[in-house]
PDB file of N, CA and C in Angstrom:
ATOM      1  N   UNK A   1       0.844  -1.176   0.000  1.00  0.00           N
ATOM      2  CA  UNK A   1       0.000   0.000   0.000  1.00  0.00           C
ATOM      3  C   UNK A   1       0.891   1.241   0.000  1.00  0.00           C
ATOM      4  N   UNK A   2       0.637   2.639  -0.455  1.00  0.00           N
ATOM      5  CA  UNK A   2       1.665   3.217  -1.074  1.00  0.00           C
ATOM      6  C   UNK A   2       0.254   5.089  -0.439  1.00  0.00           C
ATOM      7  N   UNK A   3       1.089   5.571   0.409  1.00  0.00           N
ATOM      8  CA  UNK A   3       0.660   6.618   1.221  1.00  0.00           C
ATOM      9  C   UNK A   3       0.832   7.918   0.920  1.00  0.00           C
ATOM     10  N   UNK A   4      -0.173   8.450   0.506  1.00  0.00           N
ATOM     11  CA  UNK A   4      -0.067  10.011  -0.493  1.00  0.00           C
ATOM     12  C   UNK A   4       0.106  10.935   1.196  1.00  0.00           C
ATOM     13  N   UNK A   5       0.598  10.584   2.174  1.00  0.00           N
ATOM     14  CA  UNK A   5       0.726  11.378   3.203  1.00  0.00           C
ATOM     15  C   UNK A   5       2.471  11.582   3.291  1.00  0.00           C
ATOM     16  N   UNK A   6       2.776  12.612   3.137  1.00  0.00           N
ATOM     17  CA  UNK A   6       4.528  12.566   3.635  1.00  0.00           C
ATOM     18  C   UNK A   6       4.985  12.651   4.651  1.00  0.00           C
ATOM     19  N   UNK A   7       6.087  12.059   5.108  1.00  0.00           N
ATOM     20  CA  UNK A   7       6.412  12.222   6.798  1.00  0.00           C
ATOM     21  C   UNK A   7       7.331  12.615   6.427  1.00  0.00           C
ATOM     22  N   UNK A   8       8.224  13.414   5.635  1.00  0.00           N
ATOM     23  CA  UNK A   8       9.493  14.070   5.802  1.00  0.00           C
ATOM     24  C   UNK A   8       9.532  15.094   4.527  1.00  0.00           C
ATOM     25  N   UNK A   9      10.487  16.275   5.463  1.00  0.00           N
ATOM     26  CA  UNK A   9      10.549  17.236   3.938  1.00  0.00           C
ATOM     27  C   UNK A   9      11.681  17.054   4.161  1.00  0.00           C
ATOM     28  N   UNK A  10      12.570  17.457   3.034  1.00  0.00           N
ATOM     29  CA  UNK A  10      13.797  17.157   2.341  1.00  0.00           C
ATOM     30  C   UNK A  10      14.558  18.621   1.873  1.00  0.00           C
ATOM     31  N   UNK A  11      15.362  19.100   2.423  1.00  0.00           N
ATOM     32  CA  UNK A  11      16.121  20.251   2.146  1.00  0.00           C
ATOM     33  C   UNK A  11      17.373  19.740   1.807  1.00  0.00           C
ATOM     34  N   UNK A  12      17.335  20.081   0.219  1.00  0.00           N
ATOM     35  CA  UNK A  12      18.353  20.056  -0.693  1.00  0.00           C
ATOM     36  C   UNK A  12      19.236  21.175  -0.965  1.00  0.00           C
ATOM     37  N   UNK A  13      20.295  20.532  -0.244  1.00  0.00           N
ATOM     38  CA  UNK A  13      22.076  21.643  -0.544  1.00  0.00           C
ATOM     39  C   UNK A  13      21.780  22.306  -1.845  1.00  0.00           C
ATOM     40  N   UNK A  14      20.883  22.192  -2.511  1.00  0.00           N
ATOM     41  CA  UNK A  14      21.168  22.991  -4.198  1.00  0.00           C
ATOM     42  C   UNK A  14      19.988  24.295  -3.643  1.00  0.00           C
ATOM     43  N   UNK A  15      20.260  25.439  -4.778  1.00  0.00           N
ATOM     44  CA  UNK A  15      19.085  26.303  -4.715  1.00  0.00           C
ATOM     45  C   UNK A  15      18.464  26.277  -5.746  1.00  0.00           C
ATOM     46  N   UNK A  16      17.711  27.078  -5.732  1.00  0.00           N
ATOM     47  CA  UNK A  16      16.692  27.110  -6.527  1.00  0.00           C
ATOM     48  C   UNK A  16      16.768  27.712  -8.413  1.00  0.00           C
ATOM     49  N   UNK A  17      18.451  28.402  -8.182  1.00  0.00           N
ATOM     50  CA  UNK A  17      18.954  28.598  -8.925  1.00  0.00           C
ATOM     51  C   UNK A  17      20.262  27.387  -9.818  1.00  0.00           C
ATOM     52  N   UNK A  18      19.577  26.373  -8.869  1.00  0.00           N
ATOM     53  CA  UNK A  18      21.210  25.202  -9.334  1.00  0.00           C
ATOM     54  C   UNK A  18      22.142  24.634  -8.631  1.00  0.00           C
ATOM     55  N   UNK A  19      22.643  26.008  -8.226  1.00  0.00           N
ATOM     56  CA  UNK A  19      23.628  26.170  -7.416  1.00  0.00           C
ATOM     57  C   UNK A  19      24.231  24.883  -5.785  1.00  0.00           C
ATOM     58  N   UNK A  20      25.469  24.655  -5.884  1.00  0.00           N
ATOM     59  CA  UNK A  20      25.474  24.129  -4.810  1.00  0.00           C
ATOM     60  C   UNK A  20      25.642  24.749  -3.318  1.00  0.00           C
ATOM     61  N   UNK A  21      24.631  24.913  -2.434  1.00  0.00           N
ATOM     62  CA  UNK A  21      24.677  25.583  -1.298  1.00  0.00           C
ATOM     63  C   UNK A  21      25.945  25.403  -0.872  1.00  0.00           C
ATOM     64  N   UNK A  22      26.770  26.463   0.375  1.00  0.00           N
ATOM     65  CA  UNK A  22      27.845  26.432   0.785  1.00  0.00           C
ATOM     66  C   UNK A  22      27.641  27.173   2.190  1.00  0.00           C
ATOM     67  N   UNK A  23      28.017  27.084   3.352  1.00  0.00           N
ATOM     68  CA  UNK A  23      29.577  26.089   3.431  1.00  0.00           C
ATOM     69  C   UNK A  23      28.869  24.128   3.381  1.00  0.00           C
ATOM     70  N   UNK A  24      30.210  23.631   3.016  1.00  0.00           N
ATOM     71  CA  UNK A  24      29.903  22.364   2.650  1.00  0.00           C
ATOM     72  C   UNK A  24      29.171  21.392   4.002  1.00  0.00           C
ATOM     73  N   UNK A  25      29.755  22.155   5.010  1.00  0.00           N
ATOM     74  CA  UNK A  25      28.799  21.087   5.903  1.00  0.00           C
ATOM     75  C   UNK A  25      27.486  21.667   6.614  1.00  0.00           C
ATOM     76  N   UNK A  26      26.971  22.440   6.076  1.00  0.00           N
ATOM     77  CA  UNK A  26      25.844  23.255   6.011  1.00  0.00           C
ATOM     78  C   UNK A  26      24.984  22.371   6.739  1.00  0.00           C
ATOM     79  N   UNK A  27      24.462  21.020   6.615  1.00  0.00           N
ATOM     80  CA  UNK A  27      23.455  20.091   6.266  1.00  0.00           C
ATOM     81  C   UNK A  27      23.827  19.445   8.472  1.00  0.00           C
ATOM     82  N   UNK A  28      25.023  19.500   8.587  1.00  0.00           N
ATOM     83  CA  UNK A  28      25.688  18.638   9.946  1.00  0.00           C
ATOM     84  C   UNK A  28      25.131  19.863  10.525  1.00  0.00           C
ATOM     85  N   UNK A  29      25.672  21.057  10.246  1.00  0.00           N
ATOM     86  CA  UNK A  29      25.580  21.992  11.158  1.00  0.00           C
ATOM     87  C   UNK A  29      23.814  22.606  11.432  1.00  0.00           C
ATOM     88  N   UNK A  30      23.180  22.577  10.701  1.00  0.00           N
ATOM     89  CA  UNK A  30      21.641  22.832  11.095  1.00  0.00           C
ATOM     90  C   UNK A  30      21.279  21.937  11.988  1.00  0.00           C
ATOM     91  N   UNK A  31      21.417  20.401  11.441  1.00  0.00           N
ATOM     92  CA  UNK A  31      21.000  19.120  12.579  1.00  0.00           C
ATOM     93  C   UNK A  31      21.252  19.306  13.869  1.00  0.00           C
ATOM     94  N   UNK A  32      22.704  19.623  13.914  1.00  0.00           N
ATOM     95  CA  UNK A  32      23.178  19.768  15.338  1.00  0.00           C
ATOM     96  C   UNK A  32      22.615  20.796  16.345  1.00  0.00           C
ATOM     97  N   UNK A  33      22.357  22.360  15.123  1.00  0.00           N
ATOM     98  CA  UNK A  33      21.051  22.755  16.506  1.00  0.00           C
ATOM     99  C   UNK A  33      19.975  22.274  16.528  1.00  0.00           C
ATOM    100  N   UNK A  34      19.842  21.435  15.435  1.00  0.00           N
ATOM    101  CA  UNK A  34      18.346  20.900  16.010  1.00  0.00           C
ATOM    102  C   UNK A  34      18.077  19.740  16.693  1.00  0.00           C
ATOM    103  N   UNK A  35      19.687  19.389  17.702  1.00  0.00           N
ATOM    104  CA  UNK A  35      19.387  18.230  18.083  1.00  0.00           C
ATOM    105  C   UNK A  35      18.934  17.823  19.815  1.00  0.00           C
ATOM    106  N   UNK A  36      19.033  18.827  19.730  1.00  0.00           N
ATOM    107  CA  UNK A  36      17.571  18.675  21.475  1.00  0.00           C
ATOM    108  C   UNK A  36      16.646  18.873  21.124  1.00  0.00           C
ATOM    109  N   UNK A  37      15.973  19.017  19.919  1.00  0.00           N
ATOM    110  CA  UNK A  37      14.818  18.600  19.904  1.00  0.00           C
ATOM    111  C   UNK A  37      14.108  17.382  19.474  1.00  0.00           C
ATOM    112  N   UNK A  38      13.645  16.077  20.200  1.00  0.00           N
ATOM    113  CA  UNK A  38      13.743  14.780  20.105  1.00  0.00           C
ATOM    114  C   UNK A  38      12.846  14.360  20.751  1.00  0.00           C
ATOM    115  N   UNK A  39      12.112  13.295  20.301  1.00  0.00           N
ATOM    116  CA  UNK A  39      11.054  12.582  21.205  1.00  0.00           C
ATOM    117  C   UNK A  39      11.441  12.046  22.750  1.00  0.00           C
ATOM    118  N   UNK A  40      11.073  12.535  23.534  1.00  0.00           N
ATOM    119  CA  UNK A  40      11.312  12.344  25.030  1.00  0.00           C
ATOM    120  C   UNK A  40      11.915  13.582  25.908  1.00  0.00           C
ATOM    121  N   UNK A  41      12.665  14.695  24.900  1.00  0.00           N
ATOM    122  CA  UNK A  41      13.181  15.731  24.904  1.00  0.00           C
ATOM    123  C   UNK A  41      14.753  15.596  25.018  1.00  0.00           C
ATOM    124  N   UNK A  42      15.357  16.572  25.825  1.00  0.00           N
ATOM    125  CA  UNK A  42      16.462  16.556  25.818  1.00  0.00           C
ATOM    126  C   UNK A  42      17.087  15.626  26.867  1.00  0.00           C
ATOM    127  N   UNK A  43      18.124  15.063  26.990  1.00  0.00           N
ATOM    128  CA  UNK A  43      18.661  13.849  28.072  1.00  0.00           C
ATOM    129  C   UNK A  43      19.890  14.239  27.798  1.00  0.00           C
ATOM    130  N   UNK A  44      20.886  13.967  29.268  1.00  0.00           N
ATOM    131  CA  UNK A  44      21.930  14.007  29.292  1.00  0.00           C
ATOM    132  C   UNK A  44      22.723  13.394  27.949  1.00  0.00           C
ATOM    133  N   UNK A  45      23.395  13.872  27.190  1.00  0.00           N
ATOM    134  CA  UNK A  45      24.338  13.242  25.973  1.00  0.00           C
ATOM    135  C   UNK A  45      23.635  13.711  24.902  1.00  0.00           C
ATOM    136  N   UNK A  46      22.545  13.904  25.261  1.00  0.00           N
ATOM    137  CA  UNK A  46      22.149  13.690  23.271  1.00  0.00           C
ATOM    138  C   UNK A  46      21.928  14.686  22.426  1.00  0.00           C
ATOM    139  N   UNK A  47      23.232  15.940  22.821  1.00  0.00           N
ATOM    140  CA  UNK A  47      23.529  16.868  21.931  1.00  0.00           C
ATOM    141  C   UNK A  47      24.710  15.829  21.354  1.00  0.00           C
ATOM    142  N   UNK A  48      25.367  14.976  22.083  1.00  0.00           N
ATOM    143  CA  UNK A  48      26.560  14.237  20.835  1.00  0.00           C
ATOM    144  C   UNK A  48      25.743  13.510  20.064  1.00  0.00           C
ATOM    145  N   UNK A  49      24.315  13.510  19.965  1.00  0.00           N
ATOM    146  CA  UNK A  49      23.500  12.649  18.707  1.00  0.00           C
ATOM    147  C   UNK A  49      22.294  13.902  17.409  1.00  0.00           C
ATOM    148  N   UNK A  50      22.527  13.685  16.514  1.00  0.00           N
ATOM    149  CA  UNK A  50      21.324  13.899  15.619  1.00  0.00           C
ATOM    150  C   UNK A  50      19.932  13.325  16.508  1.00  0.00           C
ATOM    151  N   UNK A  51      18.958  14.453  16.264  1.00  0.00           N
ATOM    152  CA  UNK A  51      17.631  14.475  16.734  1.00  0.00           C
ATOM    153  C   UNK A  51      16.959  13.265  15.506  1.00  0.00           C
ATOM    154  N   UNK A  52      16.060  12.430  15.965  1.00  0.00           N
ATOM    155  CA  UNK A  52      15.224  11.345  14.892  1.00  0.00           C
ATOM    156  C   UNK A  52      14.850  12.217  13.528  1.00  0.00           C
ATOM    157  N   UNK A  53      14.349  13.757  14.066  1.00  0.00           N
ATOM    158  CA  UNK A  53      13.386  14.345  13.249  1.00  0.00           C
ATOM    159  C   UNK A  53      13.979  15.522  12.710  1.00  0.00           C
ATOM    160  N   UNK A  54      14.951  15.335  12.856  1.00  0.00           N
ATOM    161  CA  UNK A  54      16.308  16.509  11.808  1.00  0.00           C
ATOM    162  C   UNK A  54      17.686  15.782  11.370  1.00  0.00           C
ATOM    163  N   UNK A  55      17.837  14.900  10.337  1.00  0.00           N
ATOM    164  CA  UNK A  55      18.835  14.233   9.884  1.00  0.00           C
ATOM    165  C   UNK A  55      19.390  14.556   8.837  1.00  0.00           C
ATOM    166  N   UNK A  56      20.933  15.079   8.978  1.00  0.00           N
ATOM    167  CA  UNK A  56      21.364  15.470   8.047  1.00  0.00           C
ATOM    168  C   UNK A  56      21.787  13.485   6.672  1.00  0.00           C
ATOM    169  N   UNK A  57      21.568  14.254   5.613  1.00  0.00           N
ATOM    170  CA  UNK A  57      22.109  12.904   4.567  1.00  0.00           C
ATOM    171  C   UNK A  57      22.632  13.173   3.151  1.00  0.00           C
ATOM    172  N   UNK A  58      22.963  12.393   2.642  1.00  0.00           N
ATOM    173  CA  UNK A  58      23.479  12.436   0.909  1.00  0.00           C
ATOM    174  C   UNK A  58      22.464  11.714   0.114  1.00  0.00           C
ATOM    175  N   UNK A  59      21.865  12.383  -0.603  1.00  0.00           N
ATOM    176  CA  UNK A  59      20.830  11.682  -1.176  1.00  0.00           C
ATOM    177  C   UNK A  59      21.231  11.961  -2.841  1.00  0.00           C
ATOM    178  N   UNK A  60      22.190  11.115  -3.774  1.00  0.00           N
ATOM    179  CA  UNK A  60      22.004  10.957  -4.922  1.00  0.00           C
ATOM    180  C   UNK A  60      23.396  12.091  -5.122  1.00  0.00           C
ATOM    181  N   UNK A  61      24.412  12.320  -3.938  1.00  0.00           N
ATOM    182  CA  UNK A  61      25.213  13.224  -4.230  1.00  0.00           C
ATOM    183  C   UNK A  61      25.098  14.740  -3.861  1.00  0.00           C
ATOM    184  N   UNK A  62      23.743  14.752  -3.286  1.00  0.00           N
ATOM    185  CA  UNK A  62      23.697  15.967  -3.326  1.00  0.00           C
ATOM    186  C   UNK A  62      23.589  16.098  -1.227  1.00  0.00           C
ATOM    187  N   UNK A  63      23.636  17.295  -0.524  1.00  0.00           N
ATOM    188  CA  UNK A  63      23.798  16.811   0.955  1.00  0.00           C
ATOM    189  C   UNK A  63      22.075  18.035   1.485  1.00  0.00           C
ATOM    190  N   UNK A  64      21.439  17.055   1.969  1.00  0.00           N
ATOM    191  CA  UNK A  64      20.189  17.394   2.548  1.00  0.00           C
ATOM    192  C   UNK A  64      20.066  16.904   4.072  1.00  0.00           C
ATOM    193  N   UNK A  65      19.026  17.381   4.224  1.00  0.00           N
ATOM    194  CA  UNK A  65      18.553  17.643   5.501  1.00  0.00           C
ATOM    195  C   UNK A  65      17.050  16.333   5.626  1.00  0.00           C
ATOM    196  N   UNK A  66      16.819  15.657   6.386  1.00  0.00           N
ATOM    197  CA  UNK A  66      15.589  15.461   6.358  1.00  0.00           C
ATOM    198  C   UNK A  66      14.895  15.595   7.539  1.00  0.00           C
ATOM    199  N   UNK A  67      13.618  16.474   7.360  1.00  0.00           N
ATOM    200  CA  UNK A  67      13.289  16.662   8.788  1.00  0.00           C
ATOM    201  C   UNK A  67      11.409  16.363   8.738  1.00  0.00           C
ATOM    202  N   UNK A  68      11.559  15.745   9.648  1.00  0.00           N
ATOM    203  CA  UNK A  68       9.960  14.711   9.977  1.00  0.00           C
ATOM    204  C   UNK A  68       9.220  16.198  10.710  1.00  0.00           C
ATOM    205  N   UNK A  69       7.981  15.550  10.157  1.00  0.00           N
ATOM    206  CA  UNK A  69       6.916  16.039  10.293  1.00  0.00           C
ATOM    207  C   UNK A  69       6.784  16.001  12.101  1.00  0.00           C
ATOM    208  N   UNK A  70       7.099  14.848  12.788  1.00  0.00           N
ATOM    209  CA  UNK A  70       6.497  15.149  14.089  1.00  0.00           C
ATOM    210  C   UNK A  70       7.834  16.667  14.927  1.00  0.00           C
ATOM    211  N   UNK A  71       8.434  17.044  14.062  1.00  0.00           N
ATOM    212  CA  UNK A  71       8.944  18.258  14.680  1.00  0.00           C
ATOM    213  C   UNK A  71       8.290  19.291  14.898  1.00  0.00           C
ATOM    214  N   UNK A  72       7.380  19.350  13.833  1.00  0.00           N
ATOM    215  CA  UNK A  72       6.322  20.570  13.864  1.00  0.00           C
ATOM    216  C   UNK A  72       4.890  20.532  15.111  1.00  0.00           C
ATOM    217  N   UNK A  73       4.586  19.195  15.066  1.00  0.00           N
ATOM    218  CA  UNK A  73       3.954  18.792  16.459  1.00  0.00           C
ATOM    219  C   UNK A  73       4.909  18.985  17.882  1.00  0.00           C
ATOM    220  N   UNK A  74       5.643  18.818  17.824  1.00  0.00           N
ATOM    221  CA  UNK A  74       6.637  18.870  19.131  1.00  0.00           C
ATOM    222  C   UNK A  74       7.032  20.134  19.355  1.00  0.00           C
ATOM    223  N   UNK A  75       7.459  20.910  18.472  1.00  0.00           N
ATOM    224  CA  UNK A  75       7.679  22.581  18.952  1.00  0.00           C
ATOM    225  C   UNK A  75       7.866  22.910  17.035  1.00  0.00           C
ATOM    226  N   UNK A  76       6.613  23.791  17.232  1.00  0.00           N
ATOM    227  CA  UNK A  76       6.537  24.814  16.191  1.00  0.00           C
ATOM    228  C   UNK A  76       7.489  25.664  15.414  1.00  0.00           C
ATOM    229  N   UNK A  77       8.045  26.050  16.707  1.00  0.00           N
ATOM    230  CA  UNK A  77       9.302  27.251  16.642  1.00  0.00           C
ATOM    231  C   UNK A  77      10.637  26.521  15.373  1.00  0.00           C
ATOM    232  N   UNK A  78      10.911  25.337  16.566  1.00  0.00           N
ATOM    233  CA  UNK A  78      11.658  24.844  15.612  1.00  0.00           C
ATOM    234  C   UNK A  78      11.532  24.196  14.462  1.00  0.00           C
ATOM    235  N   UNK A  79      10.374  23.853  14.187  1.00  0.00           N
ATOM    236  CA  UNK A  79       9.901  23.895  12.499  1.00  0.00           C
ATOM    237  C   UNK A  79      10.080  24.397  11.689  1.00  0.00           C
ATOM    238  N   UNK A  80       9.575  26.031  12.660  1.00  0.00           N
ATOM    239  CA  UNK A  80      10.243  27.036  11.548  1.00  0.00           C
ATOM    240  C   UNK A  80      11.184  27.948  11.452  1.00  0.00           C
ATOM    241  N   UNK A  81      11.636  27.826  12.551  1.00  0.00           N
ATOM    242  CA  UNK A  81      13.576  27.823  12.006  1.00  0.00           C
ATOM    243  C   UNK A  81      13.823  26.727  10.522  1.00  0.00           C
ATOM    244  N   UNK A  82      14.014  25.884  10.703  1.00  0.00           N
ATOM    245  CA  UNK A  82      14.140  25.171   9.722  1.00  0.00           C
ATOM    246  C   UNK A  82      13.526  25.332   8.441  1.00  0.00           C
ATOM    247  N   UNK A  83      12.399  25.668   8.838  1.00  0.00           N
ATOM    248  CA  UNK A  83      12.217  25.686   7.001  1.00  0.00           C
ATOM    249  C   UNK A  83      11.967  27.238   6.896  1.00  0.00           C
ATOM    250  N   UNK A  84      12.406  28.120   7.528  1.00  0.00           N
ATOM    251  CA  UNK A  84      12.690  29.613   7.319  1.00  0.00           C
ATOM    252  C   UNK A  84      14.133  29.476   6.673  1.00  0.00           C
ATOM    253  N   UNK A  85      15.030  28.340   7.613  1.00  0.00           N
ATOM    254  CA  UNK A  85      16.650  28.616   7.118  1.00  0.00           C
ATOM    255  C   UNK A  85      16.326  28.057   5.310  1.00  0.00           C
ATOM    256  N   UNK A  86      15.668  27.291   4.904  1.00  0.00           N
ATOM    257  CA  UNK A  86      15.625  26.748   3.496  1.00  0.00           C
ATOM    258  C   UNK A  86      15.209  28.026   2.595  1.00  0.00           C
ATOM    259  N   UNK A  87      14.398  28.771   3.475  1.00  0.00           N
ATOM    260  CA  UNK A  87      13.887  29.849   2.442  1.00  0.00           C
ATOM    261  C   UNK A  87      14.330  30.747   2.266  1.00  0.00           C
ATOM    262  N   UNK A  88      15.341  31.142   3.176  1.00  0.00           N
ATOM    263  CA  UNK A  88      16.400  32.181   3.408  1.00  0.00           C
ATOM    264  C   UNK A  88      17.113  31.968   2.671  1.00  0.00           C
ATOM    265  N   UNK A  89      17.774  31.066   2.025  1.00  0.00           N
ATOM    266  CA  UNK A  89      19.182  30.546   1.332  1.00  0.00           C
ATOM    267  C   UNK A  89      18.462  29.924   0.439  1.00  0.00           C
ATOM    268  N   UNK A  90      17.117  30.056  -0.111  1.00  0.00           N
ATOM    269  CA  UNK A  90      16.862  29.439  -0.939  1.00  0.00           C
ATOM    270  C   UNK A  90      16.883  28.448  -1.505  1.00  0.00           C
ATOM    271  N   UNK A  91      16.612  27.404  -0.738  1.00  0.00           N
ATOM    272  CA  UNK A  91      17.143  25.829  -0.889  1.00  0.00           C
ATOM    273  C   UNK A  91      15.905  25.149  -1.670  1.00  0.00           C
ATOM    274  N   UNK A  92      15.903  24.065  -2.288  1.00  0.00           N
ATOM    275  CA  UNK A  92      14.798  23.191  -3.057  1.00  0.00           C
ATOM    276  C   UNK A  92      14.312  22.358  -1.763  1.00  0.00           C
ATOM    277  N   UNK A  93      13.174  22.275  -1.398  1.00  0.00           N
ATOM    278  CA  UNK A  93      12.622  21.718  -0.605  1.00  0.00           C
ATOM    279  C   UNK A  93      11.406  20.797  -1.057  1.00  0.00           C
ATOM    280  N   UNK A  94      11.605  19.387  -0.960  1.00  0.00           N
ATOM    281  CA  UNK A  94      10.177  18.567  -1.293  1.00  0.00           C
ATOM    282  C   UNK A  94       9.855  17.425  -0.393  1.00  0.00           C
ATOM    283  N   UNK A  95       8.498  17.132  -0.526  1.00  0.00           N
ATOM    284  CA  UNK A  95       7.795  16.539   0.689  1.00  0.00           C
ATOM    285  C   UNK A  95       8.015  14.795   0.159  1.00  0.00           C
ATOM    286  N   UNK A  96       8.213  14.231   1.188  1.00  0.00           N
ATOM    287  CA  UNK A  96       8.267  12.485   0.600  1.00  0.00           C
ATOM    288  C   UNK A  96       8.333  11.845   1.738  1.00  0.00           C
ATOM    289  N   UNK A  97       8.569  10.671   1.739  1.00  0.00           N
ATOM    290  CA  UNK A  97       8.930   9.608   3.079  1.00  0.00           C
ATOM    291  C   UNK A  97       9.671   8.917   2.799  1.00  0.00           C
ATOM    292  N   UNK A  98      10.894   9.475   3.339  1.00  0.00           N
ATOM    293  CA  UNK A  98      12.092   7.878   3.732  1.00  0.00           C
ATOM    294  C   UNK A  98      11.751   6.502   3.733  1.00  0.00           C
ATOM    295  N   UNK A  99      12.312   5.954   2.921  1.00  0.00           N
ATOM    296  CA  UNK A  99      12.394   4.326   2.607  1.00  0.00           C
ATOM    297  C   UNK A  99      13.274   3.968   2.909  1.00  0.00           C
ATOM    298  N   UNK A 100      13.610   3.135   4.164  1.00  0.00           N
ATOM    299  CA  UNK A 100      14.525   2.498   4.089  1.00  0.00           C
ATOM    300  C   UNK A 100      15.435   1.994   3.551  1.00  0.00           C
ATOM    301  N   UNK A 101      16.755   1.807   3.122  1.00  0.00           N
ATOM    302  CA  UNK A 101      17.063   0.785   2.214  1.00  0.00           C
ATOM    303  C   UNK A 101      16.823  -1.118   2.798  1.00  0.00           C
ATOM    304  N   UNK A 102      16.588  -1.537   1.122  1.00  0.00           N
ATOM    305  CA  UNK A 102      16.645  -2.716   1.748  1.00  0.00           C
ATOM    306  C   UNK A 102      17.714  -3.982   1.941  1.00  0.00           C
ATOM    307  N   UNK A 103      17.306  -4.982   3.205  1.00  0.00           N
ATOM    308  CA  UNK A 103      18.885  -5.355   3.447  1.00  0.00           C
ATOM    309  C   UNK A 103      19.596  -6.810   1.939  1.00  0.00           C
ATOM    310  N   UNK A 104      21.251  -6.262   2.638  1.00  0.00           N
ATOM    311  CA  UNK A 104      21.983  -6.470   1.743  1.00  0.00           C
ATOM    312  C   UNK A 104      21.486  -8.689   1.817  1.00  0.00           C
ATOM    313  N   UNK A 105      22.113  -9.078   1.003  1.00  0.00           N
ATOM    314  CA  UNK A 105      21.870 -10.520   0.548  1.00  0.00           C
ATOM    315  C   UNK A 105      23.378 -11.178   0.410  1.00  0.00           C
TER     316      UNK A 105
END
């Protein structure tokens, strides 16, 4: 069964002009402030971890962000930080859901 609902938007290092966003670790460094924000909240250590619902990744070469929908339920604010920073810098942003990969054989 195949779900016209998205659980993640996708902020792509490119803009809207092509271009490859810069500085290069652009994608680590947003995650990382967004990483007290996390289901259960913040706990001792887990600024040394990525938040579930702000993951920086490489998707096809290019370096994005993926950030779940339950962030916007959990605190607003930081929702939209995030997708203010995409619109600010003009980043390509589209809605989808992470698929796992599947395992190796």
């Amino acid at each position: 069964m195949v779900s016209n609902n998205p659980k993640e938007v996708f902020i792509q290092g490119i803009t809207s002009q092509g271009k490859t966003f810069r500085p290069s670790d652009w994608a680590e460094r947003l995650a990382g402030v967004m990483s007290q924000f996390r289901p259960g909240g913040v706990q001792p250590g887990s600024h040394l971890s990525y938040s579930p619902w702000c993951v920086p990744t490489v998707i096809g070469g290019t370096k994005c962000v993926v950030v779940n929908f339950e962030l916007r339920d959990y605190e607003p604010m930081a929702w939209d930080f995030v997708m203010n920073f995409a619109r600010d810098n003009d980043l390509q942003v589209g809605e989808a859901c992470l698929i796992p990969e599947a395992p190796r054989k």
